[in-house]
C-alpha atoms as a PDB file:
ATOM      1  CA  UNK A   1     -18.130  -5.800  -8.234  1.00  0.00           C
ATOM      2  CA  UNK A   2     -14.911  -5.303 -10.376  1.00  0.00           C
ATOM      3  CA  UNK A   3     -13.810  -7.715 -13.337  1.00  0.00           C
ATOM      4  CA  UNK A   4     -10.792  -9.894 -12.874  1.00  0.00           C
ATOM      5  CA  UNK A   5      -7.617  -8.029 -11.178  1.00  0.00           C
ATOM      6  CA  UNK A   6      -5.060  -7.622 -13.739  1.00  0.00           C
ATOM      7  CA  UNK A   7      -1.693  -5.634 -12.688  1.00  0.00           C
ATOM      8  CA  UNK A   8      -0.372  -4.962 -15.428  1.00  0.00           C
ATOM      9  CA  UNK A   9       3.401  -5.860 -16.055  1.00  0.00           C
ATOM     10  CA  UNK A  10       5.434  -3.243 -17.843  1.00  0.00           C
ATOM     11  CA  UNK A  11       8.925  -3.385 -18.459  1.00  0.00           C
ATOM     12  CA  UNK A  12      11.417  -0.743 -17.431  1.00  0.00           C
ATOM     13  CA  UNK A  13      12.663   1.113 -20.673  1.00  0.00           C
ATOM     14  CA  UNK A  14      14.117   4.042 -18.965  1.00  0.00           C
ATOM     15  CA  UNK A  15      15.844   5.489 -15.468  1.00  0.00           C
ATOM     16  CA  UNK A  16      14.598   9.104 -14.882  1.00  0.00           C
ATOM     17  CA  UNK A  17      16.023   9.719 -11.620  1.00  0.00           C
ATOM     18  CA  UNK A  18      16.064   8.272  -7.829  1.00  0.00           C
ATOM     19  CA  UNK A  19      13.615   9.402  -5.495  1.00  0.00           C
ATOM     20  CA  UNK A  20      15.562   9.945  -2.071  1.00  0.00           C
ATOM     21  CA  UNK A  21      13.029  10.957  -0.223  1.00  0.00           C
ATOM     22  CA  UNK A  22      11.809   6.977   1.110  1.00  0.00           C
ATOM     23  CA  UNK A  23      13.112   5.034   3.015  1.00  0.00           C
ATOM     24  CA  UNK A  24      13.046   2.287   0.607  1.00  0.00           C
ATOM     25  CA  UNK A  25      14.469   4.512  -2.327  1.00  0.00           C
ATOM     26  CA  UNK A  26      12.318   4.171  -4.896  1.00  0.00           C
ATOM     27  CA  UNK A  27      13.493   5.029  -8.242  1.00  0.00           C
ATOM     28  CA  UNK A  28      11.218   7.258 -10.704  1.00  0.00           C
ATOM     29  CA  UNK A  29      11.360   5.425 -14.481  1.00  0.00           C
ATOM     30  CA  UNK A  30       9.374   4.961 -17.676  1.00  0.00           C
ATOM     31  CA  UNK A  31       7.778   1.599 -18.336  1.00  0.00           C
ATOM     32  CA  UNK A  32       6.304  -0.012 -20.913  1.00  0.00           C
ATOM     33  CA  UNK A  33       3.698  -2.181 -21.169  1.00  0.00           C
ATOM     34  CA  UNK A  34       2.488  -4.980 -24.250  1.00  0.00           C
ATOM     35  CA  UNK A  35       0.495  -2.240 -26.239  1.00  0.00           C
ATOM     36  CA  UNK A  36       3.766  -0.198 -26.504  1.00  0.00           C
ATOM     37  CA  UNK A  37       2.089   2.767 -24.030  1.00  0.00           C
ATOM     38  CA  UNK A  38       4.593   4.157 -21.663  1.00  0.00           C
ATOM     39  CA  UNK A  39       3.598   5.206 -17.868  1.00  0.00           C
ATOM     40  CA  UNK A  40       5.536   7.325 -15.489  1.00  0.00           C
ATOM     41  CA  UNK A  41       6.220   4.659 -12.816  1.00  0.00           C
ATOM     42  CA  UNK A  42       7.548   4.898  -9.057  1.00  0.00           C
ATOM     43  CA  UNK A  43       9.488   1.559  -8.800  1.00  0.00           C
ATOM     44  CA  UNK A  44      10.430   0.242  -5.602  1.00  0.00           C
ATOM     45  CA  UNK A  45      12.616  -2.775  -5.921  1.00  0.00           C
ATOM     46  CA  UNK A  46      12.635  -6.388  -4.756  1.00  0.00           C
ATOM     47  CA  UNK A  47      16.063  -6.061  -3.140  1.00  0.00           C
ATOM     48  CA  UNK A  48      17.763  -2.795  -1.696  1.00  0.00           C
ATOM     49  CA  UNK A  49      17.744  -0.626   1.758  1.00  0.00           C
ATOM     50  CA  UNK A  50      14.915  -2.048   4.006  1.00  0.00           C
ATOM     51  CA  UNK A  51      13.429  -3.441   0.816  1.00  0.00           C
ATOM     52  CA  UNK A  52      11.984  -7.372   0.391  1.00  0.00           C
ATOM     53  CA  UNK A  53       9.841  -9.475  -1.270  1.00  0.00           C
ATOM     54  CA  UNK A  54       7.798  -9.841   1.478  1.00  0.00           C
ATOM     55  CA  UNK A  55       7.334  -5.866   1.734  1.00  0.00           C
ATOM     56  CA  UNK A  56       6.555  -5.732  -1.949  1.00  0.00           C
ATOM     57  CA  UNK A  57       3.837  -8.108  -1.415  1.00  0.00           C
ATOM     58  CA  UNK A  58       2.191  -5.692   1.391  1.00  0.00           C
ATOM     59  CA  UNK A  59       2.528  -2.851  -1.194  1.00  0.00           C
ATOM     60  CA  UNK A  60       0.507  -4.975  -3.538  1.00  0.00           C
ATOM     61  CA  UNK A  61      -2.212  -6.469  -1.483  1.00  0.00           C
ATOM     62  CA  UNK A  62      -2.773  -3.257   0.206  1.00  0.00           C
ATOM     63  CA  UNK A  63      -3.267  -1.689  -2.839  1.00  0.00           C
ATOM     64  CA  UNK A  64      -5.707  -3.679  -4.303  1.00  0.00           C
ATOM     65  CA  UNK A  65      -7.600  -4.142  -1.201  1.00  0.00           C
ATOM     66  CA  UNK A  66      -7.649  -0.420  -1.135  1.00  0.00           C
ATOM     67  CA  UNK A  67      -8.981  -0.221  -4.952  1.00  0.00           C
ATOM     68  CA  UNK A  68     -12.140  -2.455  -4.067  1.00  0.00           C
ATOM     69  CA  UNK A  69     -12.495  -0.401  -1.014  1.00  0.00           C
ATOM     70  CA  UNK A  70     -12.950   3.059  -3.260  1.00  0.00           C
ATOM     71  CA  UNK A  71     -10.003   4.178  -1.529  1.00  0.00           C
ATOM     72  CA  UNK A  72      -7.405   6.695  -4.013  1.00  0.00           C
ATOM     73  CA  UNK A  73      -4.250   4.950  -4.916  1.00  0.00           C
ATOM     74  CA  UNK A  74      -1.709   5.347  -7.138  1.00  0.00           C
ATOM     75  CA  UNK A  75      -2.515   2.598  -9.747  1.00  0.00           C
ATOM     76  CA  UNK A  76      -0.157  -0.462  -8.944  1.00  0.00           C
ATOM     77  CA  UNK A  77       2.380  -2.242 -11.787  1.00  0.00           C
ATOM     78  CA  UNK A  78       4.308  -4.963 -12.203  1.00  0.00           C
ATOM     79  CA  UNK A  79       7.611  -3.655 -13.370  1.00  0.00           C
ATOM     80  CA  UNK A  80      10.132  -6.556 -15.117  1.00  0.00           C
ATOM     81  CA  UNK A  81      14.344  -5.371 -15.220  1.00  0.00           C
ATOM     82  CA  UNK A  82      16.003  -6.729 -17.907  1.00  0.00           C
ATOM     83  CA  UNK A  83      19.192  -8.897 -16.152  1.00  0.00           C
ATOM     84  CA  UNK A  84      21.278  -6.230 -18.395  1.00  0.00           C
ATOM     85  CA  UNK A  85      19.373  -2.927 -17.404  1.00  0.00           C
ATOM     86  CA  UNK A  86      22.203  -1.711 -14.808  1.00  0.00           C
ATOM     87  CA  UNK A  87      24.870  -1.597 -16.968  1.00  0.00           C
ATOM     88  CA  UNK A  88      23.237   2.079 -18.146  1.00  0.00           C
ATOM     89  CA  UNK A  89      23.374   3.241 -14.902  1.00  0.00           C
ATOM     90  CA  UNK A  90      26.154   5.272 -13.633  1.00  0.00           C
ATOM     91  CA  UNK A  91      25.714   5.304 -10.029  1.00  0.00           C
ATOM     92  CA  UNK A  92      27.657   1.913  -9.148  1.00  0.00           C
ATOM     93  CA  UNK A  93      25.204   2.113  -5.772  1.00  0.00           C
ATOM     94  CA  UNK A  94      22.387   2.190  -7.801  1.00  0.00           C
ATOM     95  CA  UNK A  95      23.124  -0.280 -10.804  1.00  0.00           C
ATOM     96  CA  UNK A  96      24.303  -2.912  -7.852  1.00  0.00           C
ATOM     97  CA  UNK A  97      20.813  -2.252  -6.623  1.00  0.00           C
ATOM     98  CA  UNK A  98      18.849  -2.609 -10.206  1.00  0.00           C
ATOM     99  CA  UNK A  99      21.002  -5.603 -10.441  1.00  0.00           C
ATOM    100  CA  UNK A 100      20.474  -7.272  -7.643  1.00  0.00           C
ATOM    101  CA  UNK A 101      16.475  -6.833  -8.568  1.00  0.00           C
ATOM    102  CA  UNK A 102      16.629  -7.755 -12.004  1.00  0.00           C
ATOM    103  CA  UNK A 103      13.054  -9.374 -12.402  1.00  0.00           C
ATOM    104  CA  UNK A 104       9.592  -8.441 -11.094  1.00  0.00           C
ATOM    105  CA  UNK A 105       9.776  -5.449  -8.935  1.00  0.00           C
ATOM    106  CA  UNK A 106       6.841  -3.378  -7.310  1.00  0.00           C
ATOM    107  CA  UNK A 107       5.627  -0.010  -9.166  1.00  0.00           C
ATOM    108  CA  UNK A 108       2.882   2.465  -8.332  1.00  0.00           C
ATOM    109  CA  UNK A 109       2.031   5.117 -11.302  1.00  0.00           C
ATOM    110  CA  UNK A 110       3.252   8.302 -11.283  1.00  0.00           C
ATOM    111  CA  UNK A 111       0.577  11.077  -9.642  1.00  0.00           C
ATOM    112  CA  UNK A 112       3.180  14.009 -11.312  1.00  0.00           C
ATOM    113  CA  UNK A 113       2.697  18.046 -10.487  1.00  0.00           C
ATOM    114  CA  UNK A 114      -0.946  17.940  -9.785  1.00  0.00           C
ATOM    115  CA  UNK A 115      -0.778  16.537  -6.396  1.00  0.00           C
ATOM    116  CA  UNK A 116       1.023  17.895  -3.624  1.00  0.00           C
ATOM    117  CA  UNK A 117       2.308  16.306  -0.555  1.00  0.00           C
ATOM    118  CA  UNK A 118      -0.119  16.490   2.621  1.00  0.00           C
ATOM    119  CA  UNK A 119       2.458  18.592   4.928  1.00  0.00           C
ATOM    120  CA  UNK A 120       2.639  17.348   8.619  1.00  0.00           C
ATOM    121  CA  UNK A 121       0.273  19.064  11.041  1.00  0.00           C
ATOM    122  CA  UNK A 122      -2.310  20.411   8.602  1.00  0.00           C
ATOM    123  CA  UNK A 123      -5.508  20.774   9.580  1.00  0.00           C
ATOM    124  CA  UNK A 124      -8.374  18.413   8.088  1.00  0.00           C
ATOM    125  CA  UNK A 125     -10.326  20.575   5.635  1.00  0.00           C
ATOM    126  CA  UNK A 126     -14.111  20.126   6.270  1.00  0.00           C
ATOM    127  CA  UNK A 127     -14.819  18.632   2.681  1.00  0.00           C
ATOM    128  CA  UNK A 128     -12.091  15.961   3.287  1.00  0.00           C
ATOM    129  CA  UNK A 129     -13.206  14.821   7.088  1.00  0.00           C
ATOM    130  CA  UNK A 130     -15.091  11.729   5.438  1.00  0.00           C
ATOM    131  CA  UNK A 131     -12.350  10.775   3.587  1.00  0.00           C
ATOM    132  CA  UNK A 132      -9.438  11.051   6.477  1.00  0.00           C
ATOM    133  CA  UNK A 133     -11.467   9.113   8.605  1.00  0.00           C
ATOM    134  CA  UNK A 134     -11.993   6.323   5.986  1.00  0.00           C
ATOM    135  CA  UNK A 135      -8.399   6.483   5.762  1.00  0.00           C
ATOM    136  CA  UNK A 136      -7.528   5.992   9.415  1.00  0.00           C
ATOM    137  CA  UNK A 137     -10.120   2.938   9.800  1.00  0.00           C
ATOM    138  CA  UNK A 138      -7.816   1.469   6.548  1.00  0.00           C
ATOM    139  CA  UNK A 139      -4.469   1.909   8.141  1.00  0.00           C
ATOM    140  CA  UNK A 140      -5.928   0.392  11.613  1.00  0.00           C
ATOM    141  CA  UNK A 141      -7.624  -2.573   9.310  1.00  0.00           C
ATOM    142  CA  UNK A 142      -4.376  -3.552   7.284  1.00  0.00           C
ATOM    143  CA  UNK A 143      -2.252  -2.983  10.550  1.00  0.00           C
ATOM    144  CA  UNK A 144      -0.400   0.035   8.681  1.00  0.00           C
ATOM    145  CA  UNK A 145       1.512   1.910  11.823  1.00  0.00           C
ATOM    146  CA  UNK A 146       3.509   3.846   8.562  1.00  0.00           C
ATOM    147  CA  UNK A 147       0.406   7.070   8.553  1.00  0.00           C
ATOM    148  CA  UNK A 148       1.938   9.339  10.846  1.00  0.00           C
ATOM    149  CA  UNK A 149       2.188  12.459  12.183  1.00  0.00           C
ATOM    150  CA  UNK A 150       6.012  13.326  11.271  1.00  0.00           C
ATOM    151  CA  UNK A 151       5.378  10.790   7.686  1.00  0.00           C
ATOM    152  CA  UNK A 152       2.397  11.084   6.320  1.00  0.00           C
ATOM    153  CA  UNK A 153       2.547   9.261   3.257  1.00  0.00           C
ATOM    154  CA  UNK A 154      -0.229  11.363   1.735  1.00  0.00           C
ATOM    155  CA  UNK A 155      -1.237  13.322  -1.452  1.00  0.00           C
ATOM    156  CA  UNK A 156      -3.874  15.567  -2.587  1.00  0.00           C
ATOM    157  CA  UNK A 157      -5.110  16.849  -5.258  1.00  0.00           C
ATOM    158  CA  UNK A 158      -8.472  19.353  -4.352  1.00  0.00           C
ATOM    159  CA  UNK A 159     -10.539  16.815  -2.694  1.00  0.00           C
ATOM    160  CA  UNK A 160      -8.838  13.654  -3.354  1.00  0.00           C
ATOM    161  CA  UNK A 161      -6.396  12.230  -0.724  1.00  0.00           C
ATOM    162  CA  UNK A 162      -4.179   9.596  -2.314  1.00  0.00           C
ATOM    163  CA  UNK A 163      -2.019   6.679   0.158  1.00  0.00           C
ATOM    164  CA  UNK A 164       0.439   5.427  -0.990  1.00  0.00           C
ATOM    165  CA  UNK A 165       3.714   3.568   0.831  1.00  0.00           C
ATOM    166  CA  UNK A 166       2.353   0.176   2.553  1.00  0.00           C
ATOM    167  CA  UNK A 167       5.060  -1.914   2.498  1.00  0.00           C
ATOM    168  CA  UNK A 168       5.087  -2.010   6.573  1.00  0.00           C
ATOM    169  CA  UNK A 169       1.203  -2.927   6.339  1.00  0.00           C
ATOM    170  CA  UNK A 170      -0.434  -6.403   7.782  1.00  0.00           C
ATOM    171  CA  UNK A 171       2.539  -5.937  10.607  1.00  0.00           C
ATOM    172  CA  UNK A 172       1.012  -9.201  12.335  1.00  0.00           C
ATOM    173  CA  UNK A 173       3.192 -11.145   9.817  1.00  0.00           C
ATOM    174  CA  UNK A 174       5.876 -10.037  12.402  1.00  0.00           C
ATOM    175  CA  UNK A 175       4.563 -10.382  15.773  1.00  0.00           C
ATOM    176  CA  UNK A 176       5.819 -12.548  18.238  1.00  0.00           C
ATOM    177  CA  UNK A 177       2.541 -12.953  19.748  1.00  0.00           C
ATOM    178  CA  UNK A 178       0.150 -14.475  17.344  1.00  0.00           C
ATOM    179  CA  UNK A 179      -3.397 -13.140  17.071  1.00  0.00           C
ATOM    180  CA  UNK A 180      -2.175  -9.491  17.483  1.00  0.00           C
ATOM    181  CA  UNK A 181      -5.835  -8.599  15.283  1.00  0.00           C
ATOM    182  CA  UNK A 182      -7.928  -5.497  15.402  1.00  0.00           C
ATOM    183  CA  UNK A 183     -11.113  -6.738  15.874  1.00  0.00           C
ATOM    184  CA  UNK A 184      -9.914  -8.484  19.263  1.00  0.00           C
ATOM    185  CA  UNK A 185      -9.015  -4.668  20.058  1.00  0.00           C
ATOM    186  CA  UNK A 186      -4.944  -5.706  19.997  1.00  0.00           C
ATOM    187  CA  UNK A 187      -2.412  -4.559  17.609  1.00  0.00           C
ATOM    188  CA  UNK A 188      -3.769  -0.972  17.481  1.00  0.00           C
ATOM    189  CA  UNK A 189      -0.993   1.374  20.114  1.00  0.00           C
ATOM    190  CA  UNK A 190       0.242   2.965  16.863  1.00  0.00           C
ATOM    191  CA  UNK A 191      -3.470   5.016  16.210  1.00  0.00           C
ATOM    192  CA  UNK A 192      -2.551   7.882  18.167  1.00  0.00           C
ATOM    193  CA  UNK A 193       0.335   8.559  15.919  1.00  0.00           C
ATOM    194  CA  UNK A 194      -1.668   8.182  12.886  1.00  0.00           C
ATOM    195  CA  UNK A 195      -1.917  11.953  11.269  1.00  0.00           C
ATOM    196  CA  UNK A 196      -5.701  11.865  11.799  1.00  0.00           C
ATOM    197  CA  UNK A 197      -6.156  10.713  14.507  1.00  0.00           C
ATOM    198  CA  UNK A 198      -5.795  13.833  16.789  1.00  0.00           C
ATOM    199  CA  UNK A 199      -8.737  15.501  14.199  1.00  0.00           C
ATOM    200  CA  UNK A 200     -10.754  12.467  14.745  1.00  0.00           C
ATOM    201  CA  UNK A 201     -10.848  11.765  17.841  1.00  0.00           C
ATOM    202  CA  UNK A 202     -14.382  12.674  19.172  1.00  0.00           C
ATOM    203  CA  UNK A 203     -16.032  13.294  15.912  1.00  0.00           C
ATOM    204  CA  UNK A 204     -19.324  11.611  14.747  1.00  0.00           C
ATOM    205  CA  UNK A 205     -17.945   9.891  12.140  1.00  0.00           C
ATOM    206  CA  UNK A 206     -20.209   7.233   9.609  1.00  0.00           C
ATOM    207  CA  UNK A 207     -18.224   4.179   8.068  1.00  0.00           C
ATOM    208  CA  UNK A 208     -21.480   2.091   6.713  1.00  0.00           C
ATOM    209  CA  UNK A 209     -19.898   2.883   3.359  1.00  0.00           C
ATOM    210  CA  UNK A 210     -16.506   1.323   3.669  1.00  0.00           C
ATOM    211  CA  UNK A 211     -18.216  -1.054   6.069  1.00  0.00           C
ATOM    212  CA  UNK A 212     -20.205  -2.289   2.866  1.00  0.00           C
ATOM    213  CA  UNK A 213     -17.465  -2.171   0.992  1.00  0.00           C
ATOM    214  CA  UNK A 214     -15.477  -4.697   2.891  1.00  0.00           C
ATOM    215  CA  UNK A 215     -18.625  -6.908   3.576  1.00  0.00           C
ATOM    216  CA  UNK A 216     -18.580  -7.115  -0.304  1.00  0.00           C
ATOM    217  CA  UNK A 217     -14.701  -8.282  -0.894  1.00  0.00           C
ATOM    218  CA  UNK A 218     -15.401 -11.960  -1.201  1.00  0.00           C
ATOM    219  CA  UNK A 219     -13.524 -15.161  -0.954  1.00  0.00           C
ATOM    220  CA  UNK A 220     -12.991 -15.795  -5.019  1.00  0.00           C
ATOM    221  CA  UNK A 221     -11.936 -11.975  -5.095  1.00  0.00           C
ATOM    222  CA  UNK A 222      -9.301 -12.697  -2.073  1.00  0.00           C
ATOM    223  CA  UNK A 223      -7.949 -16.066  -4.149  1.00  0.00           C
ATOM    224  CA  UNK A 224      -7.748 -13.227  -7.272  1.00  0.00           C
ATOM    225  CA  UNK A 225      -5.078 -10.984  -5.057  1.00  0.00           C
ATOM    226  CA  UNK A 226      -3.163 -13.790  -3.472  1.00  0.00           C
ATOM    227  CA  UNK A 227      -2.399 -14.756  -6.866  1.00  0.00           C
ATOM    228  CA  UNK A 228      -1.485 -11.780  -8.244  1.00  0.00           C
ATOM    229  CA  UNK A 229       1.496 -11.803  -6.460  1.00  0.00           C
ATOM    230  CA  UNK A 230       4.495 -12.911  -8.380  1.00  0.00           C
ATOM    231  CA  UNK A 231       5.347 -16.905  -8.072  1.00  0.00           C
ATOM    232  CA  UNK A 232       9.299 -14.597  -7.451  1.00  0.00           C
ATOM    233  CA  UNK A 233       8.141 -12.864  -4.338  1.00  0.00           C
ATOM    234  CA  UNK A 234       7.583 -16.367  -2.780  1.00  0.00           C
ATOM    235  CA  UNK A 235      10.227 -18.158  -3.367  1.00  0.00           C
ATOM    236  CA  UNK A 236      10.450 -20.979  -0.266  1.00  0.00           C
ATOM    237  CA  UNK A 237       8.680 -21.646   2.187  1.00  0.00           C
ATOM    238  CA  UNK A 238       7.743 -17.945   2.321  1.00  0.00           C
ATOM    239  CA  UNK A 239       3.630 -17.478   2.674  1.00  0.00           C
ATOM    240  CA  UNK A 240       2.966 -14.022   2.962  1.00  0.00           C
ATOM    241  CA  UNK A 241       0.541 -13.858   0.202  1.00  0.00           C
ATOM    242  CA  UNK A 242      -1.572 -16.602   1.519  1.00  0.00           C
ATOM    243  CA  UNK A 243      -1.513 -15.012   5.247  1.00  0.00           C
ATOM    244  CA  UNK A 244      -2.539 -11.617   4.461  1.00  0.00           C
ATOM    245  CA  UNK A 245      -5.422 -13.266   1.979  1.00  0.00           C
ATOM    246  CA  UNK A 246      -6.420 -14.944   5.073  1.00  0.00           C
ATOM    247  CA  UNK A 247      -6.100 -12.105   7.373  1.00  0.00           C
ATOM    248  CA  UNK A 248      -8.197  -9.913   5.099  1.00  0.00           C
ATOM    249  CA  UNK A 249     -10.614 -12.295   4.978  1.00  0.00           C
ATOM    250  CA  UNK A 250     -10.910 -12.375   9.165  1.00  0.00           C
ATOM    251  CA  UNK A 251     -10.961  -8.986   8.899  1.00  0.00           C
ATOM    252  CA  UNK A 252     -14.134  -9.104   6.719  1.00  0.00           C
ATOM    253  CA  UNK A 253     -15.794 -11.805   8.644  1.00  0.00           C
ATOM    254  CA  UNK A 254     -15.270  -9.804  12.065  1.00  0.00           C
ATOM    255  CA  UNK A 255     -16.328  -6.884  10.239  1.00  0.00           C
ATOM    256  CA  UNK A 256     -18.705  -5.150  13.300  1.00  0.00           C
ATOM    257  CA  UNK A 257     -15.882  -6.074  16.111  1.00  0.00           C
ATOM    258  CA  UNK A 258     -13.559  -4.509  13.769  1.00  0.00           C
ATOM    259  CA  UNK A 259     -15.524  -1.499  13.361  1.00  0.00           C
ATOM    260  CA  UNK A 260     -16.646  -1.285  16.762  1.00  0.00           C
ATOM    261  CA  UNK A 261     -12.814  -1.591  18.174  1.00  0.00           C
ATOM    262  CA  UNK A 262     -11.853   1.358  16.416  1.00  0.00           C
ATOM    263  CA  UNK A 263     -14.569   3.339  16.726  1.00  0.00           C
ATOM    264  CA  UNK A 264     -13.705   2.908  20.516  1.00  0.00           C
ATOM    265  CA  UNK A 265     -10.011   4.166  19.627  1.00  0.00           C
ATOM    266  CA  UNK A 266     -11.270   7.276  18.571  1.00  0.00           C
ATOM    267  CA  UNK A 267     -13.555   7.897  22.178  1.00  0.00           C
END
């Protein structure tokens, strides 16, 4: 079991450039953090197009489930804007956005040249077949219907696949129709446009691994990611943090229903 979660929070020292190709925008920047080491960091921001506290909080609690789940992600950060950062920004579009999110924002590290993005329709390579399908069984856990075909949301790097882009996970916290879980076999029409599933389906596939994994995510380590989430992401009577905690936990408790359901999926 891992030590205590620590994101680290860095502070945004310099713009590099936007990053048009999400939906969110994210902006590409170098932070800073308290030794005085600067990281390349992805930022996506608190406030902006189809951006939100709430989504930032998915990004976050995704990632670290994914982290104790031996699942590749780009390392997560904490990124602080100074209240005065937008005023070296040029782009008035873009310096109302940095100023509207002056605060804590949600960054991922930088992956850089190395990786390359998993182009849609590719075939699964043998060596990688393990890893897809523990990736499909994490978007179907965490409710992620944002793996598909057309959007991947995938890197690689020889026989690493990285995920990154979860800010539409947990999608029960928007339901009408409460309950919506996996492991009662609901919530899951979006698998057959996840990008593995068409290379999955049919295929002996083993999850004891990840199965073990999620067994072994326990309650204090839940309490550890609920409040690692900024006290500014939850301003009001907003909860997500505590719901998806909670959620996760079901998840883990309902572990061989959950397994089973998707399993069946893939028939």
């Amino acid at each position: 079991m891992r030590g205590v979660i620590m994101v680290p929070i860095v502070k945004a020292v310099t713009f590099i450039k936007p990053l048009r190709t999400g939906r969110t925008c994210p902006c590409l920047m170098i932070c800073e953090d308290d030794s005085g080491a600067q990281h390349e960091v992805v930022v996506k921001f608190r406030m902006g197009p189809e951006s939100t506290p709430r989504g930032l909080t998915c990004e976050l609690l995704a990632s670290l489930l994914a982290i104790d789940l031996d699942l590749s992600v780009p390392s997560p950060f904490i990124v602080d804007i100074d209240p005065d950062f937008h005023e070296a920004i040029s782009d008035a579009t873009l310096a109302a956005r940095f100023r509207a999110s002056r605060g804590l924002n949600f960054g991922s590290q930088y992956l850089g040249p190395g990786f390359s993005t998993w182009p849609p329709g590719r075939s699964i390579p043998k060596s990688l077949i393990q890893t897809a399908a523990e990736i499909f069984v994490f978007d179907l856990m965490i409710q992620n219907p944002d793996r598909r075909k057309d959007k991947p949301n995938l890197l690689r790097k020889d026989d690493e696949l990285c995920i990154f882009d979860h800010e539409m996970a947990f999608s029960f916290l928007y339901s009408l129709v409460p309950d919506q879980h996996p492991w009662l076999g609901l919530g899951m029409d979006y698998a057959k446009d996840h990008v593995f599933y068409r290379e999955l389906k049919g295929r002996e596939l083993s999850w004891d691994r990840l199965q073990g994994a999620l067994e072994a995510v326990h309650d204090q380590r839940l309490d550890m990611f609920a409040q690692s989430v900024p006290v500014d992401w939850q301003r009001g009577k907003d909860d997500t943090a505590s719901r998806i905690r909670e959620y996760i936990g079901k998840a883990r408790d309902n572990n061989i229903l959950l397994f089973r359901k998707i399993r069946g999926v893939l028939v």
